[in-house]
PDB file of N, CA and C in Angstrom:
ATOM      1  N   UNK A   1      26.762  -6.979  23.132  1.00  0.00           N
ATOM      2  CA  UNK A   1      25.462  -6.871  22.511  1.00  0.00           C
ATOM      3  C   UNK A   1      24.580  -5.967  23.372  1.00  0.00           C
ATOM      4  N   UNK A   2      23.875  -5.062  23.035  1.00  0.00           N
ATOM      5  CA  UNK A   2      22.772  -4.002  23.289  1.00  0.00           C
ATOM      6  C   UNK A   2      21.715  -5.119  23.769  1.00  0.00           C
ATOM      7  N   UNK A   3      21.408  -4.555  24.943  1.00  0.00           N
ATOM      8  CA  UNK A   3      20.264  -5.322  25.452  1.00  0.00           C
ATOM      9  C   UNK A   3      18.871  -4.145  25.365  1.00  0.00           C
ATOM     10  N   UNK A   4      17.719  -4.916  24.730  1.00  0.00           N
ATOM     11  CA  UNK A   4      17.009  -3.765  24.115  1.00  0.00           C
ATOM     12  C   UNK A   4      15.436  -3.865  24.925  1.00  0.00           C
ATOM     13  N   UNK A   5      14.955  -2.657  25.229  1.00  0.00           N
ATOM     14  CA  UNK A   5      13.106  -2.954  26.386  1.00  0.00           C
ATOM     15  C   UNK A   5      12.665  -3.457  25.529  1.00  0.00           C
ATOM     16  N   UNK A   6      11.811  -3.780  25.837  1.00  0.00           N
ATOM     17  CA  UNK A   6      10.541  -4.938  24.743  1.00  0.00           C
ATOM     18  C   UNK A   6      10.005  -3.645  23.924  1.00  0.00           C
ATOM     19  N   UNK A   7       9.586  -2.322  24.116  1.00  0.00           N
ATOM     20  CA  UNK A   7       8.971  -1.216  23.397  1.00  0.00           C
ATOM     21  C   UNK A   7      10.243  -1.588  22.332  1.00  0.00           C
ATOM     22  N   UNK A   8      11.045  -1.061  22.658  1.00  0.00           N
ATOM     23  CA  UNK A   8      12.011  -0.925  21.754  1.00  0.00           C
ATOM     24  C   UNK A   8      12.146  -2.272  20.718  1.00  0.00           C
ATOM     25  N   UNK A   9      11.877  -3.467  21.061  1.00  0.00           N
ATOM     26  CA  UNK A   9      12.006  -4.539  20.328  1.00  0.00           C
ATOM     27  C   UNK A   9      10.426  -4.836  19.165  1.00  0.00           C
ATOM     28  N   UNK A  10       9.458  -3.699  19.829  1.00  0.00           N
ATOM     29  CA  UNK A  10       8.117  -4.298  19.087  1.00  0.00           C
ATOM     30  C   UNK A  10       8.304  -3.259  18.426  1.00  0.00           C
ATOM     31  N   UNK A  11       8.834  -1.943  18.482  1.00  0.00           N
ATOM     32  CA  UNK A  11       8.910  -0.950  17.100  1.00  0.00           C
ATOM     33  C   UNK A  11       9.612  -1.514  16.175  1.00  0.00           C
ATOM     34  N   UNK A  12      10.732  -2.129  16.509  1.00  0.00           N
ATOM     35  CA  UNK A  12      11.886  -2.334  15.427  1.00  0.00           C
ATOM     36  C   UNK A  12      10.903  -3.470  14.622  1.00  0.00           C
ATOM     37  N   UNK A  13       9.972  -4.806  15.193  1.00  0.00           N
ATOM     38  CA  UNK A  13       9.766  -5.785  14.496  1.00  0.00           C
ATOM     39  C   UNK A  13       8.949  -5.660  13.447  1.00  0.00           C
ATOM     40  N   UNK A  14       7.698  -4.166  14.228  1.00  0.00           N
ATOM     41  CA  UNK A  14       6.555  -3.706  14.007  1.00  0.00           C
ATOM     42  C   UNK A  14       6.227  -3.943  12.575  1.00  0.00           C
ATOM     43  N   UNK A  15       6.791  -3.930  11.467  1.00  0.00           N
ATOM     44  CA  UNK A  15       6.719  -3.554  10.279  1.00  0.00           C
ATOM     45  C   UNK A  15       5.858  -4.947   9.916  1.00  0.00           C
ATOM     46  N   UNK A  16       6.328  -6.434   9.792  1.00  0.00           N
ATOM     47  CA  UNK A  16       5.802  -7.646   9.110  1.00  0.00           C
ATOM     48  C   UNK A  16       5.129  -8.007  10.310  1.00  0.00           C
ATOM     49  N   UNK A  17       5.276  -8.129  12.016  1.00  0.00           N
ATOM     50  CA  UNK A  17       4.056  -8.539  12.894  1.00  0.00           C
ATOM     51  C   UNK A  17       2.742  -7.694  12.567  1.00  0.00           C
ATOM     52  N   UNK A  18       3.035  -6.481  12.397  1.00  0.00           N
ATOM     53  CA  UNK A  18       1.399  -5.702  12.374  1.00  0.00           C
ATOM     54  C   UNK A  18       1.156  -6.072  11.356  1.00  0.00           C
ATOM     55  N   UNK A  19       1.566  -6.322  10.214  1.00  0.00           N
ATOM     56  CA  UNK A  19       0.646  -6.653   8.901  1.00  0.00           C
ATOM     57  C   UNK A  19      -0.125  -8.168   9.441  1.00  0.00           C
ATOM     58  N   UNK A  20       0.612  -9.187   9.682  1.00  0.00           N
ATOM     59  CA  UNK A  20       0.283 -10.338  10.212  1.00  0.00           C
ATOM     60  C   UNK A  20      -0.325 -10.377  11.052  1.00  0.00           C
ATOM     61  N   UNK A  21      -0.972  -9.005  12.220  1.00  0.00           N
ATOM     62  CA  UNK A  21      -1.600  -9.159  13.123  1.00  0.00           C
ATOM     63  C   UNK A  21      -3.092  -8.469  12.828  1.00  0.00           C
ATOM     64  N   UNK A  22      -2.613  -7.676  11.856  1.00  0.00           N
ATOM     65  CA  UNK A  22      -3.926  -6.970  10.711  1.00  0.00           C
ATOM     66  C   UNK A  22      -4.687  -8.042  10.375  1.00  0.00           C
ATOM     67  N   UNK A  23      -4.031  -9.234   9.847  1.00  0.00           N
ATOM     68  CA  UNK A  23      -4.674 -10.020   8.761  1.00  0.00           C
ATOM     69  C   UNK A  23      -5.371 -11.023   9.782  1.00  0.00           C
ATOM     70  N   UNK A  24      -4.994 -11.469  10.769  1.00  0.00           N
ATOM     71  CA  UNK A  24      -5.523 -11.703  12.069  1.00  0.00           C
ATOM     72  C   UNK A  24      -6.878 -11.497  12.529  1.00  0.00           C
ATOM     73  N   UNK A  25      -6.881 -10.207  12.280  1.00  0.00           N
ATOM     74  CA  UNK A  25      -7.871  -9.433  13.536  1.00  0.00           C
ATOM     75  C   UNK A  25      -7.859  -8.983  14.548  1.00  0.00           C
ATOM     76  N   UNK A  26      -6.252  -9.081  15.102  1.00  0.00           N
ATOM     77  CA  UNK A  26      -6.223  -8.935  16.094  1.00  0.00           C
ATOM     78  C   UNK A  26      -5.431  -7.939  16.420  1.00  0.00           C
ATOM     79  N   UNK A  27      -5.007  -6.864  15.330  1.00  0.00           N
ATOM     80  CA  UNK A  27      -4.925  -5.407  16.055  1.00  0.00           C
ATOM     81  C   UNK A  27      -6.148  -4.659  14.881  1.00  0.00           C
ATOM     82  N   UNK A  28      -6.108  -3.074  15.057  1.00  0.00           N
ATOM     83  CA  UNK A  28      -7.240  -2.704  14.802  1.00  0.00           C
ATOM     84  C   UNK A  28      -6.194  -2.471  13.304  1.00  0.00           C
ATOM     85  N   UNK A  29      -7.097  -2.171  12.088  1.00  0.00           N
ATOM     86  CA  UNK A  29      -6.626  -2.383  10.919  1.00  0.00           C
ATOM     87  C   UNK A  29      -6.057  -1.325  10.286  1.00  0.00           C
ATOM     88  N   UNK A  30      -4.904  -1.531   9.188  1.00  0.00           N
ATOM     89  CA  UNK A  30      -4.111  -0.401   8.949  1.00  0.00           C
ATOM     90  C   UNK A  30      -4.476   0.437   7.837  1.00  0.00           C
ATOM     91  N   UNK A  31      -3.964   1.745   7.502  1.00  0.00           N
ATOM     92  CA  UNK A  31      -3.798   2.542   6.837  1.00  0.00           C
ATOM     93  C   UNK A  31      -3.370   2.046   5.302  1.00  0.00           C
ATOM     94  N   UNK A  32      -3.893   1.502   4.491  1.00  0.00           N
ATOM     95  CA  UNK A  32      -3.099   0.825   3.407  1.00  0.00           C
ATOM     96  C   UNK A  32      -3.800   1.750   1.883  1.00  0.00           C
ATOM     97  N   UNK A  33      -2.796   2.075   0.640  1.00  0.00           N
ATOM     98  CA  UNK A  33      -2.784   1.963  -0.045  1.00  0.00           C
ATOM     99  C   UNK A  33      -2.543   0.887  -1.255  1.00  0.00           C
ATOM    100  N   UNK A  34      -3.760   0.021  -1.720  1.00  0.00           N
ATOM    101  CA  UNK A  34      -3.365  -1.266  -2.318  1.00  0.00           C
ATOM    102  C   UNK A  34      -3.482  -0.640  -3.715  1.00  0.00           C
ATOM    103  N   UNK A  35      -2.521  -1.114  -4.695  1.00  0.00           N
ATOM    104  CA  UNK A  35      -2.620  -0.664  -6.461  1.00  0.00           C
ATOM    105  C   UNK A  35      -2.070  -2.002  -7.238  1.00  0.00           C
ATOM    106  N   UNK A  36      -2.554  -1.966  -8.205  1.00  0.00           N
ATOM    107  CA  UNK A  36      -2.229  -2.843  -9.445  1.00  0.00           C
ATOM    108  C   UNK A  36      -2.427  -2.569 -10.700  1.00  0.00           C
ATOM    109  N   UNK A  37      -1.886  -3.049 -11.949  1.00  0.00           N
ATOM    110  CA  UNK A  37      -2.091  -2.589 -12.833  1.00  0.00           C
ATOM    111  C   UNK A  37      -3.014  -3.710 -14.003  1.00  0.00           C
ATOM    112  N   UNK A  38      -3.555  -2.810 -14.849  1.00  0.00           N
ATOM    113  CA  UNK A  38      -4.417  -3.393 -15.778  1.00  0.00           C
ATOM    114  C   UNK A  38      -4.521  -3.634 -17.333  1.00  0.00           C
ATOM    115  N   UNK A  39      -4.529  -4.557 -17.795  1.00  0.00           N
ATOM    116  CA  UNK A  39      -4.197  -3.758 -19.492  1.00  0.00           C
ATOM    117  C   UNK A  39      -5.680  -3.006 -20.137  1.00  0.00           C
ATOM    118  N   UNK A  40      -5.422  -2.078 -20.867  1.00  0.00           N
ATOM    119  CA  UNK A  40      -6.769  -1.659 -21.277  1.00  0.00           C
ATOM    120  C   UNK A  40      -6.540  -1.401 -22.892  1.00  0.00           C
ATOM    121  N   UNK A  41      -7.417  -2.904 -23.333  1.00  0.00           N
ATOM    122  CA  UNK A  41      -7.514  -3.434 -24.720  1.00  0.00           C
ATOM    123  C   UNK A  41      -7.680  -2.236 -25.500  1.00  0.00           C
ATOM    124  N   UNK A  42      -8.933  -1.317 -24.946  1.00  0.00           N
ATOM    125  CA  UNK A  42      -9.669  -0.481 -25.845  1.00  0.00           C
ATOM    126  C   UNK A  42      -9.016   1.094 -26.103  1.00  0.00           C
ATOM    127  N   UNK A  43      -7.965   0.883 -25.173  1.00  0.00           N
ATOM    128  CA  UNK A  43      -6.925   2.335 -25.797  1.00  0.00           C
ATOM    129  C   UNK A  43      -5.551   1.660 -26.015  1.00  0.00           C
ATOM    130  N   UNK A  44      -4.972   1.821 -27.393  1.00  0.00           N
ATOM    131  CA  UNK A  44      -3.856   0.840 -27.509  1.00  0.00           C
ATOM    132  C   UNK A  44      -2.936   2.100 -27.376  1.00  0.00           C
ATOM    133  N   UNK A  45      -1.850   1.674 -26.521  1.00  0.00           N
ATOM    134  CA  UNK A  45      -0.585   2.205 -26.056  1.00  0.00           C
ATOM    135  C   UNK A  45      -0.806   2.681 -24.568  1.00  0.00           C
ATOM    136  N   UNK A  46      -1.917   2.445 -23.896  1.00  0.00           N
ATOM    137  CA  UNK A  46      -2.146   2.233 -22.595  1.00  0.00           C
ATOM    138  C   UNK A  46      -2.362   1.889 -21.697  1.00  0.00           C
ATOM    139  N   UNK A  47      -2.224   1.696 -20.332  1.00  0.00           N
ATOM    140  CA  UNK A  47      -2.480   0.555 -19.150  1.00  0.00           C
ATOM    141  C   UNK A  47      -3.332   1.076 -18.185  1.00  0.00           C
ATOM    142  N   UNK A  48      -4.375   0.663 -17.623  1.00  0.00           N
ATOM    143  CA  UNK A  48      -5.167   0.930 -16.708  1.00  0.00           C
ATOM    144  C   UNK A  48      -4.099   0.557 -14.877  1.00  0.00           C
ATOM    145  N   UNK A  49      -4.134   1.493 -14.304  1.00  0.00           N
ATOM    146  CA  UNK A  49      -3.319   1.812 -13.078  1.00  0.00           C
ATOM    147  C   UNK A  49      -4.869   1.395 -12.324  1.00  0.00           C
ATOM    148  N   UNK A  50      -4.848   0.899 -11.406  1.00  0.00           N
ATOM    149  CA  UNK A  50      -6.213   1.059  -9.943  1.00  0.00           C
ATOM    150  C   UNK A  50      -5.479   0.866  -8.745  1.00  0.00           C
ATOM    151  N   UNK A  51      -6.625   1.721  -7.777  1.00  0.00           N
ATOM    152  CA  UNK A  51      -5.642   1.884  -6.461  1.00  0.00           C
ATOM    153  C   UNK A  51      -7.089   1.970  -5.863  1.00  0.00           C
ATOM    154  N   UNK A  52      -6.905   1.507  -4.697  1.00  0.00           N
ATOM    155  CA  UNK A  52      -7.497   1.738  -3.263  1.00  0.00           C
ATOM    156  C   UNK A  52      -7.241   1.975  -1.923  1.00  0.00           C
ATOM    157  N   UNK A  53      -7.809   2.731  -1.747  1.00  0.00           N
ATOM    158  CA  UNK A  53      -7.037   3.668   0.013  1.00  0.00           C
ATOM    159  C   UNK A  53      -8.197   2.818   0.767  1.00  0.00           C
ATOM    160  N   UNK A  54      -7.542   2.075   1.618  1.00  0.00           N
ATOM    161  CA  UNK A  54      -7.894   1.457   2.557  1.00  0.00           C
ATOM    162  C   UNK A  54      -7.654   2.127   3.948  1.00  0.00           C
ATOM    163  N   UNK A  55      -9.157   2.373   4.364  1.00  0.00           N
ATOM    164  CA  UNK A  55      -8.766   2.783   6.267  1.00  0.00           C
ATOM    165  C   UNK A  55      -8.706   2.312   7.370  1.00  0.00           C
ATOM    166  N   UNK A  56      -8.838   0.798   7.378  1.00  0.00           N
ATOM    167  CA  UNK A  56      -8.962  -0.317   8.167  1.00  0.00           C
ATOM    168  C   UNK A  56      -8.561  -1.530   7.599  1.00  0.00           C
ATOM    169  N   UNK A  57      -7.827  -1.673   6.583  1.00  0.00           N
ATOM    170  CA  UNK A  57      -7.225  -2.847   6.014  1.00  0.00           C
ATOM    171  C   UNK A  57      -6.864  -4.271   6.910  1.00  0.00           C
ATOM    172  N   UNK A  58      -7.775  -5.035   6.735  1.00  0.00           N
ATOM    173  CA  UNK A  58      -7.834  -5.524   5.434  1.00  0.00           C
ATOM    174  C   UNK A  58      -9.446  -5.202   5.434  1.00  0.00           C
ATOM    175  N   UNK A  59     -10.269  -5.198   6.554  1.00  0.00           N
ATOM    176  CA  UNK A  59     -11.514  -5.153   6.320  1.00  0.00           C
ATOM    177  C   UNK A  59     -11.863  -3.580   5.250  1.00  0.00           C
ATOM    178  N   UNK A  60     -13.273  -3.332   5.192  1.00  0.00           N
ATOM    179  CA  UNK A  60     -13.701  -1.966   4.261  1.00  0.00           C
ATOM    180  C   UNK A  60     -13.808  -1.205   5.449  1.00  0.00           C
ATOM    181  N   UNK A  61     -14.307  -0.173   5.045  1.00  0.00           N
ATOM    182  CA  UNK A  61     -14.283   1.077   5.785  1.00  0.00           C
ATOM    183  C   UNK A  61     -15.469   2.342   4.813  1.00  0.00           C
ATOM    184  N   UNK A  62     -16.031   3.245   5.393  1.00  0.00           N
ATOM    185  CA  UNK A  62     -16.686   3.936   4.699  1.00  0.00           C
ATOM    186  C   UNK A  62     -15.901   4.992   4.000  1.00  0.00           C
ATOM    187  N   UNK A  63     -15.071   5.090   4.516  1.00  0.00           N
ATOM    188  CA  UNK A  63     -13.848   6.454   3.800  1.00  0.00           C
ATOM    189  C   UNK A  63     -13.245   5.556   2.792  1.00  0.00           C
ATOM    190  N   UNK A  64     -13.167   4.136   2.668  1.00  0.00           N
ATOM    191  CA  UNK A  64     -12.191   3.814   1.671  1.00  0.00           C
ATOM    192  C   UNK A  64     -12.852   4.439   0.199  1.00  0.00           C
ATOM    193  N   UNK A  65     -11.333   4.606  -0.746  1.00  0.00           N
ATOM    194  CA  UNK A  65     -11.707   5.586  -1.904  1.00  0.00           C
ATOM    195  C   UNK A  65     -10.788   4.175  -3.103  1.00  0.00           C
ATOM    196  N   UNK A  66     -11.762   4.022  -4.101  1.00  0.00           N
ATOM    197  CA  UNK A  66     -11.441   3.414  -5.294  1.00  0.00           C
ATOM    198  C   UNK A  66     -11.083   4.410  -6.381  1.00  0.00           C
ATOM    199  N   UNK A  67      -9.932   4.082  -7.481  1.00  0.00           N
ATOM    200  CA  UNK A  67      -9.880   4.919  -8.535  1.00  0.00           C
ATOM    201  C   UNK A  67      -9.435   4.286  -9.530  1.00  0.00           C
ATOM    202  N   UNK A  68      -9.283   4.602 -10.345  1.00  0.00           N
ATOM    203  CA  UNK A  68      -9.060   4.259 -11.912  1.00  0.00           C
ATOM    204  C   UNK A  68      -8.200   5.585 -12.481  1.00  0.00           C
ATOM    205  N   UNK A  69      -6.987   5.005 -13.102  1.00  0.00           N
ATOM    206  CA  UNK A  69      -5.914   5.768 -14.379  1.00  0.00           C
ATOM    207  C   UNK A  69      -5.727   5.523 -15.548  1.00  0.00           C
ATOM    208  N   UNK A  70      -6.036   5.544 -16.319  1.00  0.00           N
ATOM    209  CA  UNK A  70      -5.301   5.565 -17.561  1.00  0.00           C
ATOM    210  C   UNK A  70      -3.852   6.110 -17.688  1.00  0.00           C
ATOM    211  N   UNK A  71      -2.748   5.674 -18.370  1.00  0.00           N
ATOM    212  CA  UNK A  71      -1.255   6.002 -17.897  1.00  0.00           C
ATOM    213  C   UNK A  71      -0.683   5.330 -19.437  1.00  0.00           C
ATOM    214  N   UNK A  72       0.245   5.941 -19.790  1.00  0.00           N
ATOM    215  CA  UNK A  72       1.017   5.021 -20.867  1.00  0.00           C
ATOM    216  C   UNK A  72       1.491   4.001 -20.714  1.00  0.00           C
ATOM    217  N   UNK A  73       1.436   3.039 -21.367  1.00  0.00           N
ATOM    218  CA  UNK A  73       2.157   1.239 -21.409  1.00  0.00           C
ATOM    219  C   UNK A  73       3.570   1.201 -20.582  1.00  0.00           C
ATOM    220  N   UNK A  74       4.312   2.439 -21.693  1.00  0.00           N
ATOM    221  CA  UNK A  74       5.636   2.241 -21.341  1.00  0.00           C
ATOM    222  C   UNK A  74       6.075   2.893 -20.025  1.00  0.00           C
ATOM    223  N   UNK A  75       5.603   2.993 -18.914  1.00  0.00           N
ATOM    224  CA  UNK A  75       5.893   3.260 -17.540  1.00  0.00           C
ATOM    225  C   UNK A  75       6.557   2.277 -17.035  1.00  0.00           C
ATOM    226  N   UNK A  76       7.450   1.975 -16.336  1.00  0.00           N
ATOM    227  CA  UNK A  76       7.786   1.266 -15.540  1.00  0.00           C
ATOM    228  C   UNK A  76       7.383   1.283 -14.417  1.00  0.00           C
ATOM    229  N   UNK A  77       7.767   0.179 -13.593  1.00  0.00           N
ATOM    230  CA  UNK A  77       6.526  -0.089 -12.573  1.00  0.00           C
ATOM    231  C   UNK A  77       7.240   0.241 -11.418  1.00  0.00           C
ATOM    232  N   UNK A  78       8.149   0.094 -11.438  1.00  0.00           N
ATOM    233  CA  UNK A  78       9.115   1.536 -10.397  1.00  0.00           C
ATOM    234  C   UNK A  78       8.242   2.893 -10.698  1.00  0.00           C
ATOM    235  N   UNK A  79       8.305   3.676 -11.781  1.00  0.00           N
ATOM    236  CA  UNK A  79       7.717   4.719 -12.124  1.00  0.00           C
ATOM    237  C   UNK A  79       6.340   4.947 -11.216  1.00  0.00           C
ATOM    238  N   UNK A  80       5.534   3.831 -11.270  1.00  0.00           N
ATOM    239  CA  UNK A  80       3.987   3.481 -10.835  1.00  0.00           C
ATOM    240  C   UNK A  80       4.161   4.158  -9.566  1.00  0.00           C
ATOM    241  N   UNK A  81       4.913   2.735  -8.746  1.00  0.00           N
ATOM    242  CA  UNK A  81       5.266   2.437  -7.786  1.00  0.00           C
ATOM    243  C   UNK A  81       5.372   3.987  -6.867  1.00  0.00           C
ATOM    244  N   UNK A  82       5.993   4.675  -7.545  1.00  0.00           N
ATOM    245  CA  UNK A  82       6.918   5.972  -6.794  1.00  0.00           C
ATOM    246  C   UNK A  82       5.365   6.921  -6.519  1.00  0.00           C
ATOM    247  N   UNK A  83       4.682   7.157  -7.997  1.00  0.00           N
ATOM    248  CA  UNK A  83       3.066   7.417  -8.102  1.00  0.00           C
ATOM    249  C   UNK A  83       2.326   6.826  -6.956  1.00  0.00           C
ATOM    250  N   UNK A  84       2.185   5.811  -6.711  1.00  0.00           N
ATOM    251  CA  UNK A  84       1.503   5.435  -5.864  1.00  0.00           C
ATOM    252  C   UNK A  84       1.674   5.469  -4.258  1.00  0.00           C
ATOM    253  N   UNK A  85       3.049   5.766  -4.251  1.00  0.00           N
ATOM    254  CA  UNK A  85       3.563   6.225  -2.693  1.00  0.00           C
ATOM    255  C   UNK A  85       3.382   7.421  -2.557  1.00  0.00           C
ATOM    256  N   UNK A  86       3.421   8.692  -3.702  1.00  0.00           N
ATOM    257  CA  UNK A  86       3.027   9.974  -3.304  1.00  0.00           C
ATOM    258  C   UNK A  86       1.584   9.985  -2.905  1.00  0.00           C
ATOM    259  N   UNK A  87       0.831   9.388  -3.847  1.00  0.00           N
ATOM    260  CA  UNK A  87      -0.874   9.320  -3.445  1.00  0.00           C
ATOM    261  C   UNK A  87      -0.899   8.943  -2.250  1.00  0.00           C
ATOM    262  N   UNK A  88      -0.268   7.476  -1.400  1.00  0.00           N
ATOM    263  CA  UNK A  88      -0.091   7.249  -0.033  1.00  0.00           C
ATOM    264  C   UNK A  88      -0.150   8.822   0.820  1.00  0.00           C
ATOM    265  N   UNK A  89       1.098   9.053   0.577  1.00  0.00           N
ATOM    266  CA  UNK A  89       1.609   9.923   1.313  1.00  0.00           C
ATOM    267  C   UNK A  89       0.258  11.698   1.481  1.00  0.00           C
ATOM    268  N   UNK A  90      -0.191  11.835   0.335  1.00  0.00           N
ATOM    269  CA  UNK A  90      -1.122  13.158  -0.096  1.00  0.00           C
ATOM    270  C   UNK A  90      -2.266  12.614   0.755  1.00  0.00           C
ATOM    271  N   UNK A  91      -2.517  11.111   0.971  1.00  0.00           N
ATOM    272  CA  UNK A  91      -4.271  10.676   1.503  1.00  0.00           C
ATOM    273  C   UNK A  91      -3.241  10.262   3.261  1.00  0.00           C
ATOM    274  N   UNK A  92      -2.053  10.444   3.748  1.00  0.00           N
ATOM    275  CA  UNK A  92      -1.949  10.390   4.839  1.00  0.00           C
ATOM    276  C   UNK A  92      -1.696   8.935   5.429  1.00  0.00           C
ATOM    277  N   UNK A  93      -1.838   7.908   4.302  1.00  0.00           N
ATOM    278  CA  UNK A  93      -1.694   6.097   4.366  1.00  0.00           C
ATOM    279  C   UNK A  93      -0.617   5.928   5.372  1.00  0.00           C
ATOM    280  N   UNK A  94      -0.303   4.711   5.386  1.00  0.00           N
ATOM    281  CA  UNK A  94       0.833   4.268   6.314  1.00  0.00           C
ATOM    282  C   UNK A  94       1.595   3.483   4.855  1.00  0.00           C
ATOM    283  N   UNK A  95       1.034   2.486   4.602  1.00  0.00           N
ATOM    284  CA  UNK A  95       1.844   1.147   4.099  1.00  0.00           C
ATOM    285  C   UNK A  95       1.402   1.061   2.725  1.00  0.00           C
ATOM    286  N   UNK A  96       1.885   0.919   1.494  1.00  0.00           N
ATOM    287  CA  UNK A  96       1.666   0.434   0.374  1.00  0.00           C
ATOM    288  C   UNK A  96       1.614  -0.727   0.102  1.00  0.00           C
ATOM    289  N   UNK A  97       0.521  -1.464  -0.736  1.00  0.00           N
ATOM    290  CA  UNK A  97       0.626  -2.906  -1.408  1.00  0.00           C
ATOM    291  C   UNK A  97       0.371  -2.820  -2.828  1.00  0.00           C
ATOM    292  N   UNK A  98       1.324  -3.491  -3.261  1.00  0.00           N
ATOM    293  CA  UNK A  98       1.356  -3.937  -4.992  1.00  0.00           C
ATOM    294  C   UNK A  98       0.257  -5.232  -4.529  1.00  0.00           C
ATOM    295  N   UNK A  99      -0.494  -5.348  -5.185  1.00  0.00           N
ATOM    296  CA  UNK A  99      -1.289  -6.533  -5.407  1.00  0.00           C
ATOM    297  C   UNK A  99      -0.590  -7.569  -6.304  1.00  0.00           C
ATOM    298  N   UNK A 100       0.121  -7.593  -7.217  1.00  0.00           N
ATOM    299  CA  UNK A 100       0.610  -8.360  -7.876  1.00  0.00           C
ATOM    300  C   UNK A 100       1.807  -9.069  -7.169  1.00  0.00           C
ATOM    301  N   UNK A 101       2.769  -8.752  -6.506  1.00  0.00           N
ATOM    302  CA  UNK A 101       3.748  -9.068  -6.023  1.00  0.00           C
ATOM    303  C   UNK A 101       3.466  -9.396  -4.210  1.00  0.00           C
ATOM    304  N   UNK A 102       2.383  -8.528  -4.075  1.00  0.00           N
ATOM    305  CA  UNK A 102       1.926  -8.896  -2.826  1.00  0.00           C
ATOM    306  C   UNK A 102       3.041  -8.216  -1.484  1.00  0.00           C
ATOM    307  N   UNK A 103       4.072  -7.371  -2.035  1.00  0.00           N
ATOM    308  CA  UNK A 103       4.982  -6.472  -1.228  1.00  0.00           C
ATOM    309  C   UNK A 103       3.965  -5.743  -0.592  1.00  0.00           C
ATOM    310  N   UNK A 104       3.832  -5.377   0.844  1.00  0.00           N
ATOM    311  CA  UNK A 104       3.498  -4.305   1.718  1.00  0.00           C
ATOM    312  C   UNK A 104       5.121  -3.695   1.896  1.00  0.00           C
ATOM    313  N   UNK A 105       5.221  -2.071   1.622  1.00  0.00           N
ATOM    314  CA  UNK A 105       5.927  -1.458   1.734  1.00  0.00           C
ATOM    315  C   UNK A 105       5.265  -0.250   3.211  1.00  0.00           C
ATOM    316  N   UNK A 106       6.951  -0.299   4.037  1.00  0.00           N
ATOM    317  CA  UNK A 106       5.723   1.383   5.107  1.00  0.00           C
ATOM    318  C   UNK A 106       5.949   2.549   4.186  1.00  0.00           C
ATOM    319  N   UNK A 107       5.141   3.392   4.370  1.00  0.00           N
ATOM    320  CA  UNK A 107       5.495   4.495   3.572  1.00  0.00           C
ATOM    321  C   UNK A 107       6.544   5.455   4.731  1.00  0.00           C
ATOM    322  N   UNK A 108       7.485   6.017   4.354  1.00  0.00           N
ATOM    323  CA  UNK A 108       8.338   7.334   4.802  1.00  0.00           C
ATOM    324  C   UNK A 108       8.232   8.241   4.723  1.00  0.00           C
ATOM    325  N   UNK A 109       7.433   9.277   5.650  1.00  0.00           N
ATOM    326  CA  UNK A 109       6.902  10.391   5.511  1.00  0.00           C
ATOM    327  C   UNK A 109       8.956  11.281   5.989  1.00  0.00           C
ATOM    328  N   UNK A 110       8.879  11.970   5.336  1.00  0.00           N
ATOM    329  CA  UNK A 110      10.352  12.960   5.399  1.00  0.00           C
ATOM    330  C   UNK A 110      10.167  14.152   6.318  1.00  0.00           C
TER     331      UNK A 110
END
């Protein structure tokens, strides 16, 4: 067995402690893109998409940016999903959250 430095052991864990240490307070707060989806009664065959870029998650921030989509029904939420990691990725985010499912994903910059 690989015996591993502690650096090396807090990158690998990094992913679910920093969210948990976000929600804490007790590291400084992350880069998050949070989205969910909406039904919107008043255009039929469409779903209201919302997202928020968070710059200190979980607390607010003055840069955080709210938005609103209109999008067709029949999207799948994979489809969304993929949408909403490029927006991550274009505003520079770290981590994605579905609000509904409550998944924090990191984002993978290539």
């Amino acid at each position: 067995m690989e015996l591993k430095t502690f650096g090396q052991h807090v990158n690998e864990a990094a992913d679910q402690n920093l969210i948990t240490l976000a929600k804490l307070g007790l590291v400084e707060g992350l880069r998050v893109l949070e989205w969910w989806v909406d039904p919107t009664p008043d255009q039929p065959g469409m779903i209201r998409v919302n997202w928020k870029e968070y710059y200190n998650w979980p607390n607010e921030h003055e840069d955080d940016l709210w938005a609103i989509q209109p999008v067709r029904s029949g999207l799948s939420r994979g489809n969304i999903k993929r949408r909403m990691t490029r927006f991550a990725m274009e505003s520079e985010l770290d981590w994605l959250l579905d609000r509904e499912t409550g998944e924090m994903t990191q984002v993978k910059y290539q």
